[in-house]
PDB file of N, CA and C in Angstrom:
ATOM      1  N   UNK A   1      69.480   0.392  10.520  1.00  0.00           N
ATOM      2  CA  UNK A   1      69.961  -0.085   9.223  1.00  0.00           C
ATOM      3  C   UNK A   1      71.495  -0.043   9.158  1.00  0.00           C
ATOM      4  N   UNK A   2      72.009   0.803   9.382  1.00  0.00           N
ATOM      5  CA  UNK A   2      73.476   1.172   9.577  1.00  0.00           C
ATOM      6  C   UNK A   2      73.982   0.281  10.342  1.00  0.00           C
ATOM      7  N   UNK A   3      73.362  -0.084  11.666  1.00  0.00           N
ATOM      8  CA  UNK A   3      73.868  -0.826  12.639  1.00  0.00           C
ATOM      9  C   UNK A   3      73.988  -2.198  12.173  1.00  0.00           C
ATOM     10  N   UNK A   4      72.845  -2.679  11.533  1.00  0.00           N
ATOM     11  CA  UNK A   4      72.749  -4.162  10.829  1.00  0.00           C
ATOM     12  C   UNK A   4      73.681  -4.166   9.995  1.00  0.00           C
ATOM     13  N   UNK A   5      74.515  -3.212   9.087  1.00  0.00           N
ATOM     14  CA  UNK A   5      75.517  -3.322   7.942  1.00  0.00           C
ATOM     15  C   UNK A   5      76.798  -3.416   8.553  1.00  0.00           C
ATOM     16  N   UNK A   6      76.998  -2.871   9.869  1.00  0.00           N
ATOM     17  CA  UNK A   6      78.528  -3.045  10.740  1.00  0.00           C
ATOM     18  C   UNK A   6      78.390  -4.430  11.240  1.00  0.00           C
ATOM     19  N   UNK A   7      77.688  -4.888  11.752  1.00  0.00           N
ATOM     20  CA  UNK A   7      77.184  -6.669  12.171  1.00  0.00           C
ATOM     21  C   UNK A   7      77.797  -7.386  10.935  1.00  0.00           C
ATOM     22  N   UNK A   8      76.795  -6.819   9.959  1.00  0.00           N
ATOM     23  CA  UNK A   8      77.260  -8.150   9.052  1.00  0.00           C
ATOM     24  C   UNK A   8      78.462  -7.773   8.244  1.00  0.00           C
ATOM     25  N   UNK A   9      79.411  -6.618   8.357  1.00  0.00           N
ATOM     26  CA  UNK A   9      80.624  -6.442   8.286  1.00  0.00           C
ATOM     27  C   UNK A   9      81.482  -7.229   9.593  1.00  0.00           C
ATOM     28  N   UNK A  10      81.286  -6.889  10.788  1.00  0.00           N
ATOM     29  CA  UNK A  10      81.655  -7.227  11.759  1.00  0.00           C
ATOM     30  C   UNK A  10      82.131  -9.162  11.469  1.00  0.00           C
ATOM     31  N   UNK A  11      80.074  -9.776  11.002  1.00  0.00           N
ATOM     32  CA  UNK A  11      80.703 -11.501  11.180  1.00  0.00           C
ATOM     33  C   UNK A  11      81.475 -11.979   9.620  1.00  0.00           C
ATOM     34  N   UNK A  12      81.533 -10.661   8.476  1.00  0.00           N
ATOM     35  CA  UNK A  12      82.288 -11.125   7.417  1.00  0.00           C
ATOM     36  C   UNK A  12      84.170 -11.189   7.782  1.00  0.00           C
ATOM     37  N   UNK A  13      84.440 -10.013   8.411  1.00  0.00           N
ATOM     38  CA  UNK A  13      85.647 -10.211   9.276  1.00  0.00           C
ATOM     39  C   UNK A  13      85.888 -11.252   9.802  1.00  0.00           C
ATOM     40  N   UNK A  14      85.402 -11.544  11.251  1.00  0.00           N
ATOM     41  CA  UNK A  14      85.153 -12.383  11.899  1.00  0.00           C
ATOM     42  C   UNK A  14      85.643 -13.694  11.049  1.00  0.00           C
ATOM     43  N   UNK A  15      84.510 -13.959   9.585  1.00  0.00           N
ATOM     44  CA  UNK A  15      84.759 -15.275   9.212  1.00  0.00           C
ATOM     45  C   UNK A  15      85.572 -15.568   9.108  1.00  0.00           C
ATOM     46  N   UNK A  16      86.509 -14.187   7.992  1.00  0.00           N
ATOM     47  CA  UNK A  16      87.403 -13.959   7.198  1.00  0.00           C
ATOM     48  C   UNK A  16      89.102 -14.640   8.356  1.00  0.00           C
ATOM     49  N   UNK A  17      88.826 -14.084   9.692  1.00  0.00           N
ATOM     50  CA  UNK A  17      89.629 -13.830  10.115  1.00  0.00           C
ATOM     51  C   UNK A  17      89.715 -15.022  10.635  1.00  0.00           C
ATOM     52  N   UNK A  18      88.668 -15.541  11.084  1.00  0.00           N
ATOM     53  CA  UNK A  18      88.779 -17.640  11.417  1.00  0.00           C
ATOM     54  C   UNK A  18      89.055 -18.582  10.176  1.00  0.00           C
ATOM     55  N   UNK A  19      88.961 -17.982   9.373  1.00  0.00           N
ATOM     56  CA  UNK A  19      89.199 -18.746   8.036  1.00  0.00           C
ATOM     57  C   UNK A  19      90.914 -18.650   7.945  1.00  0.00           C
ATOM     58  N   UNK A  20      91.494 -17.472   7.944  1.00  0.00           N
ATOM     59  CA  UNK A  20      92.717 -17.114   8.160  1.00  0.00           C
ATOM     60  C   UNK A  20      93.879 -18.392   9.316  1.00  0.00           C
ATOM     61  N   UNK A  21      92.661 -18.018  10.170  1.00  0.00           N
ATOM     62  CA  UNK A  21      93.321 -19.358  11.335  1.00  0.00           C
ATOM     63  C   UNK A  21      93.877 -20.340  10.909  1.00  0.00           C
ATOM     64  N   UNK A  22      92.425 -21.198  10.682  1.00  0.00           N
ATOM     65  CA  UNK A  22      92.578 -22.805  10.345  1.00  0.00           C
ATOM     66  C   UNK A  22      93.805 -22.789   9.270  1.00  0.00           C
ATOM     67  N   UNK A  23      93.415 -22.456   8.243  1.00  0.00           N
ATOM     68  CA  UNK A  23      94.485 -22.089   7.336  1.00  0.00           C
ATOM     69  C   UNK A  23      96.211 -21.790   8.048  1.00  0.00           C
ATOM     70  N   UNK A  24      96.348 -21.200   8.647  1.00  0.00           N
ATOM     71  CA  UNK A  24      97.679 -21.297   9.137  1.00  0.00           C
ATOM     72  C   UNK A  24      98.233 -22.327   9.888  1.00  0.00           C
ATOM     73  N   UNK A  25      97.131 -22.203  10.655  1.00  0.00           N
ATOM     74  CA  UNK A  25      96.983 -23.664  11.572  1.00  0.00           C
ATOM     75  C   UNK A  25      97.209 -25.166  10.667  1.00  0.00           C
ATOM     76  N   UNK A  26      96.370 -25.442   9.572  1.00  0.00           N
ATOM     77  CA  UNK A  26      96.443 -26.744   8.647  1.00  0.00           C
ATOM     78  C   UNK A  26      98.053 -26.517   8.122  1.00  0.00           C
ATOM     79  N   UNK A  27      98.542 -25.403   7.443  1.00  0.00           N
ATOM     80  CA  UNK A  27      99.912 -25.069   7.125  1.00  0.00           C
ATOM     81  C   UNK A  27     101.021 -25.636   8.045  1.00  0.00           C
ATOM     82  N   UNK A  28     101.150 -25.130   9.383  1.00  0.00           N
ATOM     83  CA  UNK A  28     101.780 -25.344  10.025  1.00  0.00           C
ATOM     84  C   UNK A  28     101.844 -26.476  10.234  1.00  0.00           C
ATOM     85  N   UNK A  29     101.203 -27.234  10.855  1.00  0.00           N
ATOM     86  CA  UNK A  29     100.505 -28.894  10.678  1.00  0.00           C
ATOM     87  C   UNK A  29     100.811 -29.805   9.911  1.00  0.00           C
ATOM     88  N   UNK A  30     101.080 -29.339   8.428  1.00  0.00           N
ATOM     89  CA  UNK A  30     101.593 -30.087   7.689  1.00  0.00           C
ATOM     90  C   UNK A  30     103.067 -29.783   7.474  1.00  0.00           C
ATOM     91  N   UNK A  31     103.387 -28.423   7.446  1.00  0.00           N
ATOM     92  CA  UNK A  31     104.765 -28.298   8.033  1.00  0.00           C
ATOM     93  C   UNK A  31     105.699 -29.203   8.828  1.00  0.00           C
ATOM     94  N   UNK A  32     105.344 -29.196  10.076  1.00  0.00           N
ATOM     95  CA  UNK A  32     105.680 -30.130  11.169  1.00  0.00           C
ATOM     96  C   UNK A  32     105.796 -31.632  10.681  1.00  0.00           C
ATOM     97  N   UNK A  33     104.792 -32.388   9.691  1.00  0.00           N
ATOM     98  CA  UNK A  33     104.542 -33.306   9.313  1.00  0.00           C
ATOM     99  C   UNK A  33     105.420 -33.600   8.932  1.00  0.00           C
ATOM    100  N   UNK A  34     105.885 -32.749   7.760  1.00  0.00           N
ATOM    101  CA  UNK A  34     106.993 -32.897   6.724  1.00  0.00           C
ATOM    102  C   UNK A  34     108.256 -33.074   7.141  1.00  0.00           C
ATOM    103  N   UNK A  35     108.317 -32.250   7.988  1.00  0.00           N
ATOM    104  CA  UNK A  35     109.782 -32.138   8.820  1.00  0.00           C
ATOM    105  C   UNK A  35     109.573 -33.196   9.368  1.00  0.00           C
ATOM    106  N   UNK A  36     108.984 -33.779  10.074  1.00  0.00           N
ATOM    107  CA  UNK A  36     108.813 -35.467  11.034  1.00  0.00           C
ATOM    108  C   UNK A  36     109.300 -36.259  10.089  1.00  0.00           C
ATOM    109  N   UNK A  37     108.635 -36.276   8.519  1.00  0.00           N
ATOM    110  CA  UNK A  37     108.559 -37.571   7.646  1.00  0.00           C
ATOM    111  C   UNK A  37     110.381 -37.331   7.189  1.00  0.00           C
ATOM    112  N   UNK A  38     110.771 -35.857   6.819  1.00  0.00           N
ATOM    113  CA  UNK A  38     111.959 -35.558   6.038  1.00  0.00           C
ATOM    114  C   UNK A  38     113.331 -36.165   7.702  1.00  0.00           C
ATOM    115  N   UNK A  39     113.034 -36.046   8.560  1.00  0.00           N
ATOM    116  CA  UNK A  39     113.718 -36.637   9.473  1.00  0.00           C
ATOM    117  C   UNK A  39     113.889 -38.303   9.731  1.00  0.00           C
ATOM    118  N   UNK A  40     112.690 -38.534   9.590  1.00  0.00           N
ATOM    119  CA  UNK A  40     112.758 -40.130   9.554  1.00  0.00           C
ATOM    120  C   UNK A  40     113.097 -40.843   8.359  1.00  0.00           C
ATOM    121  N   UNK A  41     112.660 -40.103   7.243  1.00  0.00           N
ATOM    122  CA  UNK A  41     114.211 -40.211   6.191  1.00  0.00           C
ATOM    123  C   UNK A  41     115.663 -40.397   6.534  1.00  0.00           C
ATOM    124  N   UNK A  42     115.569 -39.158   6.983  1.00  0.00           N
ATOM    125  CA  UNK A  42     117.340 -39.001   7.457  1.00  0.00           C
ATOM    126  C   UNK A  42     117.790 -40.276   7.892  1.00  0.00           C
ATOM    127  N   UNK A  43     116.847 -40.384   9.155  1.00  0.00           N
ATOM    128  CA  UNK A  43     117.136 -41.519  10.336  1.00  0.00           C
ATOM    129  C   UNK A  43     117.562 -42.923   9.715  1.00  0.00           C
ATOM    130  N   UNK A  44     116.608 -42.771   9.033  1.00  0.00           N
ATOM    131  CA  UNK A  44     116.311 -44.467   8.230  1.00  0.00           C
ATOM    132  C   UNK A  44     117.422 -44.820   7.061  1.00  0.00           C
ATOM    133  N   UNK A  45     117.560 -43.703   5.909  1.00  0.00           N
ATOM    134  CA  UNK A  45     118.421 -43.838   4.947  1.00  0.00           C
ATOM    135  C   UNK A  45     119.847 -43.369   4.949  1.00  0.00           C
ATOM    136  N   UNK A  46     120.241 -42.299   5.673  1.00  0.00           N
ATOM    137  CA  UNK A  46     121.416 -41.734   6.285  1.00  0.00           C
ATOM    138  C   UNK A  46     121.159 -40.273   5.461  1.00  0.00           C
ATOM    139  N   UNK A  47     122.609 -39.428   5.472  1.00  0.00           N
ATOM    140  CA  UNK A  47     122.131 -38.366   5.457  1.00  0.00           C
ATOM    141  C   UNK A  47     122.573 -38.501   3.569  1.00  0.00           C
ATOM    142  N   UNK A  48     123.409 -39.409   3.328  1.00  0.00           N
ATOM    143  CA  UNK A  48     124.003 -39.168   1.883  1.00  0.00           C
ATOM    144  C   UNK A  48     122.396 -39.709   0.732  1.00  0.00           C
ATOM    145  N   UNK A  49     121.601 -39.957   1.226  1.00  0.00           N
ATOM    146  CA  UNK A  49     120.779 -40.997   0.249  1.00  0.00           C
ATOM    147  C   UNK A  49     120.002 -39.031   0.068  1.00  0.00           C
TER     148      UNK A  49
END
């Protein structure tokens, strides 16, 4: 019984902690994005616009 309650502590972590991932991962991702799009701004309009 004990053992079954560290498991399903164990895959609530687990989720918790892959959930954590993607999440930084999608962040970053769109990060990068932004900076791509806020550069090709630059590129396109100059730096005064």
């Amino acid at each position: 019984m004990v053992l079954d309650n560290q498991q399903k502590d164990y895959q609530l972590c687990n989720r918790v902690y892959m959930t954590a991932n993607i999440h930084a991962l999608v962040s970053d991702t769109l990060g990068w994005a932004f900076r791509l799009l806020d550069h090709k701004n630059i590129v396109t309009h100059g730096v005064d616009n």
